[in-house]
C-alpha atoms as a PDB file:
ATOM      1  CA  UNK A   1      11.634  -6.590   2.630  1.00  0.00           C
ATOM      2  CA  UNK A   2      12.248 -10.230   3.378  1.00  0.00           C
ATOM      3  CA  UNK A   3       9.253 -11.315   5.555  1.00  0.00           C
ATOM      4  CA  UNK A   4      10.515 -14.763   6.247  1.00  0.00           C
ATOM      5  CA  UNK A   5      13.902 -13.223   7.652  1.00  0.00           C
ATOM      6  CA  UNK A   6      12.240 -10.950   9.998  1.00  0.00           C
ATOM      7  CA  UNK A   7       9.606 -13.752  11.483  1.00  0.00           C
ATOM      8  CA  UNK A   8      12.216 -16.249  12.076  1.00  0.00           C
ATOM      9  CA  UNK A   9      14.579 -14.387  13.722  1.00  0.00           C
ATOM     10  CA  UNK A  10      11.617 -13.193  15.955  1.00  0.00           C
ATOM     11  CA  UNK A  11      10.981 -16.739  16.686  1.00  0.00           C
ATOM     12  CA  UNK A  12      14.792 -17.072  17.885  1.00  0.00           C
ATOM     13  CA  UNK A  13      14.622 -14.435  19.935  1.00  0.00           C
ATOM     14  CA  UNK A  14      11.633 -15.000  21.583  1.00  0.00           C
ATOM     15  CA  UNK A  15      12.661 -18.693  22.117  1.00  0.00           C
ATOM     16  CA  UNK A  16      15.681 -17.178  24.302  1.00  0.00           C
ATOM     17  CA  UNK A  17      12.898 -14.709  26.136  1.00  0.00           C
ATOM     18  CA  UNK A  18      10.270 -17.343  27.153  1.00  0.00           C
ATOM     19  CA  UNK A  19      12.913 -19.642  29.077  1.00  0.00           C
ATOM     20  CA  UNK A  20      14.721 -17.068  30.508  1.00  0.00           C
ATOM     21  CA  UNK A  21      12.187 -15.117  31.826  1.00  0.00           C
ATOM     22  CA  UNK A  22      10.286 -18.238  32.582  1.00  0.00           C
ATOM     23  CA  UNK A  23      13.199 -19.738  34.890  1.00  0.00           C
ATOM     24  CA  UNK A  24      13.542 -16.764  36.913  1.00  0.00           C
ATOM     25  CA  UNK A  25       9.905 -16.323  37.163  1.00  0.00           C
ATOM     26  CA  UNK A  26       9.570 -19.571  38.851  1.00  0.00           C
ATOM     27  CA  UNK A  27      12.646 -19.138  41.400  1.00  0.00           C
ATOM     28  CA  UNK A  28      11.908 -15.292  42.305  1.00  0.00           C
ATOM     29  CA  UNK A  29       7.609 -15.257  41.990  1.00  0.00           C
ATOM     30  CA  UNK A  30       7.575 -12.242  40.926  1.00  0.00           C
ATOM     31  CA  UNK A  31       4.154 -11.491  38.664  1.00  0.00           C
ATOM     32  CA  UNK A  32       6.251  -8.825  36.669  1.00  0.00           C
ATOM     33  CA  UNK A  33       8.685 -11.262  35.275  1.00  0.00           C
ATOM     34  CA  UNK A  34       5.793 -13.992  34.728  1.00  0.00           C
ATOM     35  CA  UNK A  35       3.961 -11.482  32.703  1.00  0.00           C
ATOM     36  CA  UNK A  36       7.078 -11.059  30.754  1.00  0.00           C
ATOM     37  CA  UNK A  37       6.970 -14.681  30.046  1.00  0.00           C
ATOM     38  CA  UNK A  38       4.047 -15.130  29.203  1.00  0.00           C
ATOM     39  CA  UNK A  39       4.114 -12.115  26.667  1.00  0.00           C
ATOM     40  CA  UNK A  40       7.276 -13.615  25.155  1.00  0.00           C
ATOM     41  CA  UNK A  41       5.257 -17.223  25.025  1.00  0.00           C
ATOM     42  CA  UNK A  42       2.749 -15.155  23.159  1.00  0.00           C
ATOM     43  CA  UNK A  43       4.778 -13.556  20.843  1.00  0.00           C
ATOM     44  CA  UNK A  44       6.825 -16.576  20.328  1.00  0.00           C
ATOM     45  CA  UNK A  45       3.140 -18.134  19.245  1.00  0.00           C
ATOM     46  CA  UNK A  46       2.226 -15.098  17.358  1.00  0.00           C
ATOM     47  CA  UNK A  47       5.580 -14.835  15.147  1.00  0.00           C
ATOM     48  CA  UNK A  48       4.896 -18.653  14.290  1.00  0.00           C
ATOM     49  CA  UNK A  49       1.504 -18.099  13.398  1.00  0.00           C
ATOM     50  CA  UNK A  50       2.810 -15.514  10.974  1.00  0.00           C
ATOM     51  CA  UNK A  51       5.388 -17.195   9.597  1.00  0.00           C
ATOM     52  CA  UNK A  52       2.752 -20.132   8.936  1.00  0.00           C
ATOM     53  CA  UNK A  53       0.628 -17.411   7.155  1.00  0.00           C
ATOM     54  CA  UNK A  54       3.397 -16.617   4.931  1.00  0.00           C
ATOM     55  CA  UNK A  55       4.052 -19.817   4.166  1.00  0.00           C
ATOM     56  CA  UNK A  56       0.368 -20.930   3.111  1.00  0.00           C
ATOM     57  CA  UNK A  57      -0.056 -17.466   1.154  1.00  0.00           C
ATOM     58  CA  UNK A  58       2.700 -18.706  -1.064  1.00  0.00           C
ATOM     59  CA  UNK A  59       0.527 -21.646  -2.679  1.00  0.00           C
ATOM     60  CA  UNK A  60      -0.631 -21.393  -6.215  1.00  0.00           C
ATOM     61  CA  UNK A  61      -4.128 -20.548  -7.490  1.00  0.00           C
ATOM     62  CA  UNK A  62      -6.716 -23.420  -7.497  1.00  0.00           C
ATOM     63  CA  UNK A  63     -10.354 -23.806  -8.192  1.00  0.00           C
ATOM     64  CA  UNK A  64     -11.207 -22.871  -4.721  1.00  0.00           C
ATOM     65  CA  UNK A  65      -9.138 -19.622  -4.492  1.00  0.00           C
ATOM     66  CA  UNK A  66      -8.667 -18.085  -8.191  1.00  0.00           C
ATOM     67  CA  UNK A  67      -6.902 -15.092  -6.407  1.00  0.00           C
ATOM     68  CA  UNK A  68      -4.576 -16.720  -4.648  1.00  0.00           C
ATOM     69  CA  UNK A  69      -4.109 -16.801  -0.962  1.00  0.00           C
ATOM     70  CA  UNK A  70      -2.574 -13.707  -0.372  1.00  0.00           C
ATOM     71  CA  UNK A  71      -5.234 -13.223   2.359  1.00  0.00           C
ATOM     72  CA  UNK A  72      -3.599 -15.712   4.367  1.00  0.00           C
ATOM     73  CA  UNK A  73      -1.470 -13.095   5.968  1.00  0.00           C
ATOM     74  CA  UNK A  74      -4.106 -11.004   6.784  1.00  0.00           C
ATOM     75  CA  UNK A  75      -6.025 -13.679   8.914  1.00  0.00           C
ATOM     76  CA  UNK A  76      -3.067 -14.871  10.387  1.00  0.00           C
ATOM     77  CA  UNK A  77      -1.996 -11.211  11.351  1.00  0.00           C
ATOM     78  CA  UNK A  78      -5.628 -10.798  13.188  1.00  0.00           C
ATOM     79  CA  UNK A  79      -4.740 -14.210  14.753  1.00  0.00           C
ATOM     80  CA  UNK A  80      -1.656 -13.656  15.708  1.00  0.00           C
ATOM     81  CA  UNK A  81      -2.599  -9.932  17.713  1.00  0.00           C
ATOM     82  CA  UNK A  82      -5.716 -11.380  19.449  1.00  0.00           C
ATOM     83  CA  UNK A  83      -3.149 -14.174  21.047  1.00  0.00           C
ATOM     84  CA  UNK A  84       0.124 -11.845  21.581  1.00  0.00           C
ATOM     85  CA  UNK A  85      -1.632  -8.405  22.503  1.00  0.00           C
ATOM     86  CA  UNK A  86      -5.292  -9.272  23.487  1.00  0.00           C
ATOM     87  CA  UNK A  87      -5.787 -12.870  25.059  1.00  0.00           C
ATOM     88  CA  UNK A  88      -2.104 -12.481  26.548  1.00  0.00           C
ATOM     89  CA  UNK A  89      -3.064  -8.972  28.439  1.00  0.00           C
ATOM     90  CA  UNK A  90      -6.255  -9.911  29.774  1.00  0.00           C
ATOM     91  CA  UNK A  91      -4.152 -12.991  31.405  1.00  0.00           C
ATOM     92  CA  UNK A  92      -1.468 -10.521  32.295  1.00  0.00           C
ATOM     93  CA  UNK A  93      -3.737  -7.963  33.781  1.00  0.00           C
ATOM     94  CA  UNK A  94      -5.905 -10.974  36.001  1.00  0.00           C
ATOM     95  CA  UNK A  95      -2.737 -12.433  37.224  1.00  0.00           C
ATOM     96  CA  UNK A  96      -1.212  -8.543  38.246  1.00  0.00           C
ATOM     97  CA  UNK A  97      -4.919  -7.886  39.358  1.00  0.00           C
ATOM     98  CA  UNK A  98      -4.575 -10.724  41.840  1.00  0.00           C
ATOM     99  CA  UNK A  99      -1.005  -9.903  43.079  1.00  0.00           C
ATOM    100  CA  UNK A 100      -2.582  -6.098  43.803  1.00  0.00           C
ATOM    101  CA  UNK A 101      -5.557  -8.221  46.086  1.00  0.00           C
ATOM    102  CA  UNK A 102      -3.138 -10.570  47.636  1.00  0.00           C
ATOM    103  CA  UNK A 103       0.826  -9.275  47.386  1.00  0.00           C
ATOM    104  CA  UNK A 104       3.137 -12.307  48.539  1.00  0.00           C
ATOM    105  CA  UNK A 105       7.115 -12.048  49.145  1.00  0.00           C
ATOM    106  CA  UNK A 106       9.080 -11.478  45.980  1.00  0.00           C
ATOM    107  CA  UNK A 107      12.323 -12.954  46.200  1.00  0.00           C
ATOM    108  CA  UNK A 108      15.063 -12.149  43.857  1.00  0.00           C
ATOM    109  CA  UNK A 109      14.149  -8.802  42.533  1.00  0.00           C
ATOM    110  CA  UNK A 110      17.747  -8.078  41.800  1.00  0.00           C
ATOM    111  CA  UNK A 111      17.947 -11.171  39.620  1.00  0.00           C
ATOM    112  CA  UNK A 112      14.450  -9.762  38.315  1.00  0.00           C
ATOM    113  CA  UNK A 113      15.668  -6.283  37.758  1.00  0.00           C
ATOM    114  CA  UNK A 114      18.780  -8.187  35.227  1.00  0.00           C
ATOM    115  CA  UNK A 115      16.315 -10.098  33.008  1.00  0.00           C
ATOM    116  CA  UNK A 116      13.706  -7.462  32.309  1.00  0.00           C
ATOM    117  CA  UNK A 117      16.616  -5.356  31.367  1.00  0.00           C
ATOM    118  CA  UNK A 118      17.839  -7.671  29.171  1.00  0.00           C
ATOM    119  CA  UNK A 119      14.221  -8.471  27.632  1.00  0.00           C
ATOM    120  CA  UNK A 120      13.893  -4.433  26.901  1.00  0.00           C
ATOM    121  CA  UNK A 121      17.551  -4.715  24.872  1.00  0.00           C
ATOM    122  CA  UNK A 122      16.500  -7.693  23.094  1.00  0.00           C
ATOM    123  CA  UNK A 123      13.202  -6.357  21.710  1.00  0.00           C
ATOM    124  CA  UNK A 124      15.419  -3.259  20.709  1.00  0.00           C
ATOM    125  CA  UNK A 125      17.276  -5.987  18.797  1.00  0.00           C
ATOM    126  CA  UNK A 126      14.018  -7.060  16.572  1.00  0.00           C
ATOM    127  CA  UNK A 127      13.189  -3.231  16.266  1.00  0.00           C
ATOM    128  CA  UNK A 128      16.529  -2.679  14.658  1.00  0.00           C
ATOM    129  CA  UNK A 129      16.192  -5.731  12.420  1.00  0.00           C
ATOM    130  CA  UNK A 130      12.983  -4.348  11.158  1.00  0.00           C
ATOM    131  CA  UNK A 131      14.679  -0.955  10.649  1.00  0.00           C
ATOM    132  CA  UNK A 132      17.468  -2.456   8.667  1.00  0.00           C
ATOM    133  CA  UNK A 133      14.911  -4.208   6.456  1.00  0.00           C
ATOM    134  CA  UNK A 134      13.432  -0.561   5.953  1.00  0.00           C
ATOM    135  CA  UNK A 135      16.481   0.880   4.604  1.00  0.00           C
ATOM    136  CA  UNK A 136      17.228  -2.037   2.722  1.00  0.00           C
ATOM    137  CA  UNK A 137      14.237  -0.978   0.605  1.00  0.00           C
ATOM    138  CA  UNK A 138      14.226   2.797   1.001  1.00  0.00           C
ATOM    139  CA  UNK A 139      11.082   2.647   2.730  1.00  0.00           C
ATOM    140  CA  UNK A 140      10.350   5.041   5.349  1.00  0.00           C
ATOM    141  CA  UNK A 141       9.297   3.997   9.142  1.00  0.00           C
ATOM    142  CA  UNK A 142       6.176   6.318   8.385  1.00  0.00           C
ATOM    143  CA  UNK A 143       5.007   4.656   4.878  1.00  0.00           C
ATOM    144  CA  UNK A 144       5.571   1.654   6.674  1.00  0.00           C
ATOM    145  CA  UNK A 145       3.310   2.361   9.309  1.00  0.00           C
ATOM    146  CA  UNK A 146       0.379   2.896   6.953  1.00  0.00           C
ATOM    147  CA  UNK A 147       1.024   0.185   4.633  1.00  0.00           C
ATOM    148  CA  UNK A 148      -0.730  -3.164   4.544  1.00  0.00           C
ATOM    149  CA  UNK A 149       2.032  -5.342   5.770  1.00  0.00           C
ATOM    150  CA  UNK A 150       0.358  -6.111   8.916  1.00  0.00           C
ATOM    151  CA  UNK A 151       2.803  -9.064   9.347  1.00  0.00           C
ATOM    152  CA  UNK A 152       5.274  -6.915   9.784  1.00  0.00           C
ATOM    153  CA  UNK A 153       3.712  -4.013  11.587  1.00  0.00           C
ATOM    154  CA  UNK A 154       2.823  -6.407  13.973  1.00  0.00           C
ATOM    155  CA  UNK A 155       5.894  -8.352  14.618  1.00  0.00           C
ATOM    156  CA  UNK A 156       7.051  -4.053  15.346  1.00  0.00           C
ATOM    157  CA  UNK A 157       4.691  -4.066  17.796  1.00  0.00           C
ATOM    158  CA  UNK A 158       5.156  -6.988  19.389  1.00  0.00           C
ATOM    159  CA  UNK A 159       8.524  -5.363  20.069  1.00  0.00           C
ATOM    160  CA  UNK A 160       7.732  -2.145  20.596  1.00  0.00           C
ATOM    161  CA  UNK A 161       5.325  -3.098  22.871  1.00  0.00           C
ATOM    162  CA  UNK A 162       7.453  -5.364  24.766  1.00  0.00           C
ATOM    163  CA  UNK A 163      10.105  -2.609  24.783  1.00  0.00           C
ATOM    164  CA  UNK A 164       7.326   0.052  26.742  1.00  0.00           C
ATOM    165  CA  UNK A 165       6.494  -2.698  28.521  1.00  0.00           C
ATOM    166  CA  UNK A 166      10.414  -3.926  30.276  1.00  0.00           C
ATOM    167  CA  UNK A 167      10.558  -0.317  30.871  1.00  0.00           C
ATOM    168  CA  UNK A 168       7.517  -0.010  32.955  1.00  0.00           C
ATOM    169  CA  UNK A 169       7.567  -3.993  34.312  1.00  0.00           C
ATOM    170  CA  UNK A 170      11.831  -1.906  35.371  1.00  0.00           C
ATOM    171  CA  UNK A 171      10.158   0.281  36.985  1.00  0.00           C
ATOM    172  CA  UNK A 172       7.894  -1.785  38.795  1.00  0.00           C
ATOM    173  CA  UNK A 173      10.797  -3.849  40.217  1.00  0.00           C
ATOM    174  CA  UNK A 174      12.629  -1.177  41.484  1.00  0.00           C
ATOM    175  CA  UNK A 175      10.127   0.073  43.004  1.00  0.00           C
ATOM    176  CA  UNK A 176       9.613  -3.402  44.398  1.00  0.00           C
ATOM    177  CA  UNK A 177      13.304  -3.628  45.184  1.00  0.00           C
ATOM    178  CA  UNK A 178      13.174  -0.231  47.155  1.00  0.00           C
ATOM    179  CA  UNK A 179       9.965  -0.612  49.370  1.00  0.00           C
ATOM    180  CA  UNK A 180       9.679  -4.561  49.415  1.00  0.00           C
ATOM    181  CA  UNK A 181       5.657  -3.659  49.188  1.00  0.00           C
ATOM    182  CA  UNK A 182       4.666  -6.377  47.282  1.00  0.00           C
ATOM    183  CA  UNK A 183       1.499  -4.646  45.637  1.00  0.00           C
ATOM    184  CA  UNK A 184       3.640  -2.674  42.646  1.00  0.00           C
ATOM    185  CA  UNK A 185       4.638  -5.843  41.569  1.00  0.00           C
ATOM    186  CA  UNK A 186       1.093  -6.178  40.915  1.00  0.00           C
ATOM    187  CA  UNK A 187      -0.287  -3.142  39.706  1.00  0.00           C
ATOM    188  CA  UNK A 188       2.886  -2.636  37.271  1.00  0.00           C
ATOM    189  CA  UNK A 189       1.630  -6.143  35.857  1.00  0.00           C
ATOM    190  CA  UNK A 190      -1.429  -4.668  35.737  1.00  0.00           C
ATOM    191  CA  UNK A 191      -0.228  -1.657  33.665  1.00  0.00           C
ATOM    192  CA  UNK A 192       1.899  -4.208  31.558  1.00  0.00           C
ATOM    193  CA  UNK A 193      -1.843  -5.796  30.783  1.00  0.00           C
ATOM    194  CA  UNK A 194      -3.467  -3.178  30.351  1.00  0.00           C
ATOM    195  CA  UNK A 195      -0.802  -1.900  27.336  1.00  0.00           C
ATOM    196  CA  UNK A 196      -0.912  -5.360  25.944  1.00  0.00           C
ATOM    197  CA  UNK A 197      -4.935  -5.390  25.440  1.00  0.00           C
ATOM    198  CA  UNK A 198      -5.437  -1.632  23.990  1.00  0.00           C
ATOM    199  CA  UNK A 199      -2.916  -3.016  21.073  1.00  0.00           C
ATOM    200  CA  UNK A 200      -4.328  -6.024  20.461  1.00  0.00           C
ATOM    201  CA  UNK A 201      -7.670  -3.899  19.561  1.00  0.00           C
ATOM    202  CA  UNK A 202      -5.770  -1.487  17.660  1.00  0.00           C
ATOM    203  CA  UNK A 203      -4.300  -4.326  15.764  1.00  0.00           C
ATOM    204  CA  UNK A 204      -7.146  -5.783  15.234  1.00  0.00           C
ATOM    205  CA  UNK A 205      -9.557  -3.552  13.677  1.00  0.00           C
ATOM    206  CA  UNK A 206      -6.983  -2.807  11.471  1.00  0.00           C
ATOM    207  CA  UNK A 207      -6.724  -6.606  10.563  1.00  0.00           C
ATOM    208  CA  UNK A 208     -10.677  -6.416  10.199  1.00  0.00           C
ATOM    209  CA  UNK A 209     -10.822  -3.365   7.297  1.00  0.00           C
ATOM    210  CA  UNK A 210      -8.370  -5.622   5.344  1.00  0.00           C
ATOM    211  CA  UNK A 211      -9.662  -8.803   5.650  1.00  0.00           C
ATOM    212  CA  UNK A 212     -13.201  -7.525   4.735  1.00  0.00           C
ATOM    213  CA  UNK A 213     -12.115  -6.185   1.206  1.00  0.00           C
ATOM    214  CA  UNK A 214      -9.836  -2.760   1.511  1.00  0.00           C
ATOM    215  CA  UNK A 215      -9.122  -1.488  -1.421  1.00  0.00           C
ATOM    216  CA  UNK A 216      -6.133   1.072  -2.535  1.00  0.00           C
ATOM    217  CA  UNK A 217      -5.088   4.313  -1.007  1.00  0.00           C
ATOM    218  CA  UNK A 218      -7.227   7.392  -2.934  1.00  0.00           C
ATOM    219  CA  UNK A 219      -4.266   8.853  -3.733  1.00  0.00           C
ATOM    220  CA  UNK A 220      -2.933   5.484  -5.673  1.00  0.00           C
ATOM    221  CA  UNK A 221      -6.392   5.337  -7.229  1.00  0.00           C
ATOM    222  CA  UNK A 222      -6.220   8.715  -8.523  1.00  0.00           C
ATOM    223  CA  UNK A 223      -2.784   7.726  -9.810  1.00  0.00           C
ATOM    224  CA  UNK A 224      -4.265   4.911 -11.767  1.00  0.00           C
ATOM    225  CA  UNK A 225      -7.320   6.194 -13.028  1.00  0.00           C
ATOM    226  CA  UNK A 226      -5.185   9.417 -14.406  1.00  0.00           C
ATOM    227  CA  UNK A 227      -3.058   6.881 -16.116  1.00  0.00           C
ATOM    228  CA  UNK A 228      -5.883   5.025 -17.531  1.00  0.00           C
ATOM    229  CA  UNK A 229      -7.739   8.089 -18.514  1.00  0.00           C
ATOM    230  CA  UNK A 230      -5.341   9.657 -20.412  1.00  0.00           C
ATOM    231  CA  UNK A 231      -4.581   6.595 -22.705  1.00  0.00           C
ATOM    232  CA  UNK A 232      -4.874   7.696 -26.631  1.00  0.00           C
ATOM    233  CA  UNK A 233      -8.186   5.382 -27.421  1.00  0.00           C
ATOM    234  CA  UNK A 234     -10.177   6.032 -23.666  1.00  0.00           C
ATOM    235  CA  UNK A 235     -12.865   8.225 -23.739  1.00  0.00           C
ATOM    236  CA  UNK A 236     -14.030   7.801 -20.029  1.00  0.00           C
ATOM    237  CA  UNK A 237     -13.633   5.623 -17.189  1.00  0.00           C
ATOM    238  CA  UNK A 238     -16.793   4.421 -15.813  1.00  0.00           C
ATOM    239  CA  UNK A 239     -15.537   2.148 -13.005  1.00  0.00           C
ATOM    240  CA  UNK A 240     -12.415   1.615 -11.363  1.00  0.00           C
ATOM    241  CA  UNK A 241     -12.684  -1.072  -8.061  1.00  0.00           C
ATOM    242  CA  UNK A 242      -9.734  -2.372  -6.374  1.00  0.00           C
ATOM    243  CA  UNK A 243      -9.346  -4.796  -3.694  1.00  0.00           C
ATOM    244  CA  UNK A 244      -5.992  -5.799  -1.652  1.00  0.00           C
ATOM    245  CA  UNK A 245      -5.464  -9.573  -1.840  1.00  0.00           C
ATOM    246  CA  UNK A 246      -2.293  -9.757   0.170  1.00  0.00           C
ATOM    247  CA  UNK A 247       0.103  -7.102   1.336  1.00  0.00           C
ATOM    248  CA  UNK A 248       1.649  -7.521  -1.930  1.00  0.00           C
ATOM    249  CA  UNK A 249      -1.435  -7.977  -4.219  1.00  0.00           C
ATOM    250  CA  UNK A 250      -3.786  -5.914  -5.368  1.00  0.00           C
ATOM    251  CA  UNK A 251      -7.076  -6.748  -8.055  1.00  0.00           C
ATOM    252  CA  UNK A 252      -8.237  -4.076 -10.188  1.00  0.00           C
ATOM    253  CA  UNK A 253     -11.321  -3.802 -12.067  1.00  0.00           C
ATOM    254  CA  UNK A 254     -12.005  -1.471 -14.357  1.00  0.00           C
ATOM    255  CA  UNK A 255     -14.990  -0.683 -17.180  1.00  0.00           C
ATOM    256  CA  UNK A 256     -13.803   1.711 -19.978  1.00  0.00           C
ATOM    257  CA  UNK A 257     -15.758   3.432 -22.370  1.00  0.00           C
ATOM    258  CA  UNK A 258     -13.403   3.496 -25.730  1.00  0.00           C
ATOM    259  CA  UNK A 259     -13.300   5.595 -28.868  1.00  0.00           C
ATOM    260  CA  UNK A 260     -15.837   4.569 -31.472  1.00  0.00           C
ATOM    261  CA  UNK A 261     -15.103   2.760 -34.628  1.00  0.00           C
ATOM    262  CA  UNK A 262     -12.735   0.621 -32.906  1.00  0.00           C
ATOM    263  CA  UNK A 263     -12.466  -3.011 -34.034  1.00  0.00           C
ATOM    264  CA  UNK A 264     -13.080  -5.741 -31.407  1.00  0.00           C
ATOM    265  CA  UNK A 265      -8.876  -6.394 -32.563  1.00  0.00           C
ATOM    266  CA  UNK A 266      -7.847  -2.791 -31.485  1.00  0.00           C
ATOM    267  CA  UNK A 267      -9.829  -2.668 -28.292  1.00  0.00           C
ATOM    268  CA  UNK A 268      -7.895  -5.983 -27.223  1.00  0.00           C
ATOM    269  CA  UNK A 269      -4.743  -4.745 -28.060  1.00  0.00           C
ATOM    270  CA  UNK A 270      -5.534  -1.613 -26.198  1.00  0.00           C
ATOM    271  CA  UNK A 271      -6.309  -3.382 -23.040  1.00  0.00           C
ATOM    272  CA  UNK A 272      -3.370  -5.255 -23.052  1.00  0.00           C
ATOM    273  CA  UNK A 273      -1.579  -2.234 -23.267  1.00  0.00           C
ATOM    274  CA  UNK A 274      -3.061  -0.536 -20.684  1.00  0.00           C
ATOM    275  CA  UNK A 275      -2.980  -3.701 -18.473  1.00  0.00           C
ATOM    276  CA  UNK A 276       0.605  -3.984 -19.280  1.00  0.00           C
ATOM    277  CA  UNK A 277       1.496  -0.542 -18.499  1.00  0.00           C
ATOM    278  CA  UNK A 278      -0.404  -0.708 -15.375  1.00  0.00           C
ATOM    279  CA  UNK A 279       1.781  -3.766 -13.558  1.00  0.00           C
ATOM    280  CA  UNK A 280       5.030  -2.163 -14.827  1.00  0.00           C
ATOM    281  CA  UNK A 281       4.097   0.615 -13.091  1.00  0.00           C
ATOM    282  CA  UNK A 282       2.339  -0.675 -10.385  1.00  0.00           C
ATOM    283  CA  UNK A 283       4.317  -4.128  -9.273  1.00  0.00           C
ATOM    284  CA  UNK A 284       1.735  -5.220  -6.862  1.00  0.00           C
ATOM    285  CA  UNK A 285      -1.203  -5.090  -9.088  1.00  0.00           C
ATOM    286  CA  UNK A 286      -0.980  -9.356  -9.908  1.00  0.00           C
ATOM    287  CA  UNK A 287      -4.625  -9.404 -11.108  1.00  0.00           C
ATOM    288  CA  UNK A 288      -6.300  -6.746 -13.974  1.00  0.00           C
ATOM    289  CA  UNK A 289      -9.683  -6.989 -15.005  1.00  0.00           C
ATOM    290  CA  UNK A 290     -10.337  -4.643 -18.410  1.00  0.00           C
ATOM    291  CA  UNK A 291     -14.300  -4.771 -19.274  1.00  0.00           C
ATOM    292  CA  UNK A 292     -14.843  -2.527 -22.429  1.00  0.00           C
ATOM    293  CA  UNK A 293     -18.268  -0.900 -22.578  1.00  0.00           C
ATOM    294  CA  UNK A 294     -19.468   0.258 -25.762  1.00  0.00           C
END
């Protein structure tokens, strides 16, 4: 997938988004199209912060980070959810929570009704980006989902999100536009917030297991260690540790107990080929750590 294609063009869209839903938030008051804008100001923030993260994650190796910075993504992922789903939906929520207390005129619903609609069809643009970058790489929406690209997953749910959320901030309106009662403009804001918060969470502890040290699926482990275990000179495996560096990176360490007799010569040239076998097979494994035990 190309990660630096799919962030900017979220940037663009949610450029158009924040001033459009901004300027007729202003003219019409209505709390349902200002929570729009402000979640499209948050995403627009959020999509930057993880195109920053990509772009810091690409530096080289130094003294200070010998792995890389492959976790760069991970912290700017967390980052970017507590501003676009958390922060954002407990603003959201306040603002529909004092609309509910205190409903004023909305004027303009009509004009309201037209821009959430076209919010909900541009964040079913960004979905179908996303979806295009799936098939480009034969990757399934449901491998996707469990993957470690938490960039990605949550530029999907920034749009996904704001997708649920036109419809219901639609609904809102015309309900709004039928009744003139100016309190489900603020208890569909409310709703809006409410949605917004629960993902940030969700988002979040997910962002929390990686950043911490998550290693490899079992079932990729198991794949590995078969691979290593059957090798000609291996007698056993003693200890096999991975960590996830970056959605693309993974560090494995591993402590093999070889055959006997083997000069210190043949046990190198056996863990190069096993490391070598290893990242053809295995792409995203960047760093290999072979300790022979005797």
């Amino acid at each position: 997938m190309r990660p630096r294609y799919v962030y900017t063009a979220t940037v663009v869209i949610d450029l158009l988004l924040v001033g459009l839903n901004g300027f007729v938030a202003l003219v019409g008051g209505s709390r349902i199209v200002l929570s729009e804008a402000v979640f499209s100001a948050a995403d627009l923030l959020g999509s930057a912060m993880l195109l920053w993260g990509l772009v810091v994650s690409l530096r080289p190796p130094d003294e200070n980070h010998p792995f890389g910075r492959g976790k760069e993504r991970f912290f700017w992922a967390f980052a970017a959810s507590l501003v676009t789903f958390s922060l954002t939906g407990l603003g959201v929520f306040l603002v529909g929570f004092q609309q509910y207390s205190d409903p004023h005129v909305v004027s303009d619903v009509g004009l309201g009704l037209v821009v959430v609609g076209a919010t909900l069809a541009a964040s079913a643009v960004g979905i179908l980006i996303l979806l295009r970058e799936l098939r480009s790489t034969h990757e399934s929406l449901s491998n996707f989902l469990i993957s470690t690209q938490l960039g990605l997953k949550t530029v999907f749910y920034q749009d996904l999100i704001s997708a649920v959320a036109s419809a219901v901030a639609f609904g809102g309106l015309a309900a709004l536009y039928r009744t003139g009662n100016g309190v489900f403009d603020g208890l569909t804001t409310m709703g809006v917030g409410s949605i917004l918060v629960a993902t940030g969470f969700l988002l979040a502890a997910e962002s929390r297991e990686l950043l911490v040290g998550k290693g490899i699926t079992a079932e990729e482990a198991r794949e590995m260690l078969s691979l290593v275990a059957r090798a000609p000179r291996v007698r056993k495996v003693r200890t096999f540790q991975s960590m996830m560096l970056g959605p693309d990176e993974i560090l494995l360490a591993i402590r093999i107990n070889f055959q006997d007799g083997l000069t210190t010569d043949q046990i190198e040239a056996e863990i190069d080929e096993i490391g070598g076998f290893l990242r053809r097979k295995y792409p995203k494994l960047r760093h290999i750590i072979i300790e022979p035990e005797s």
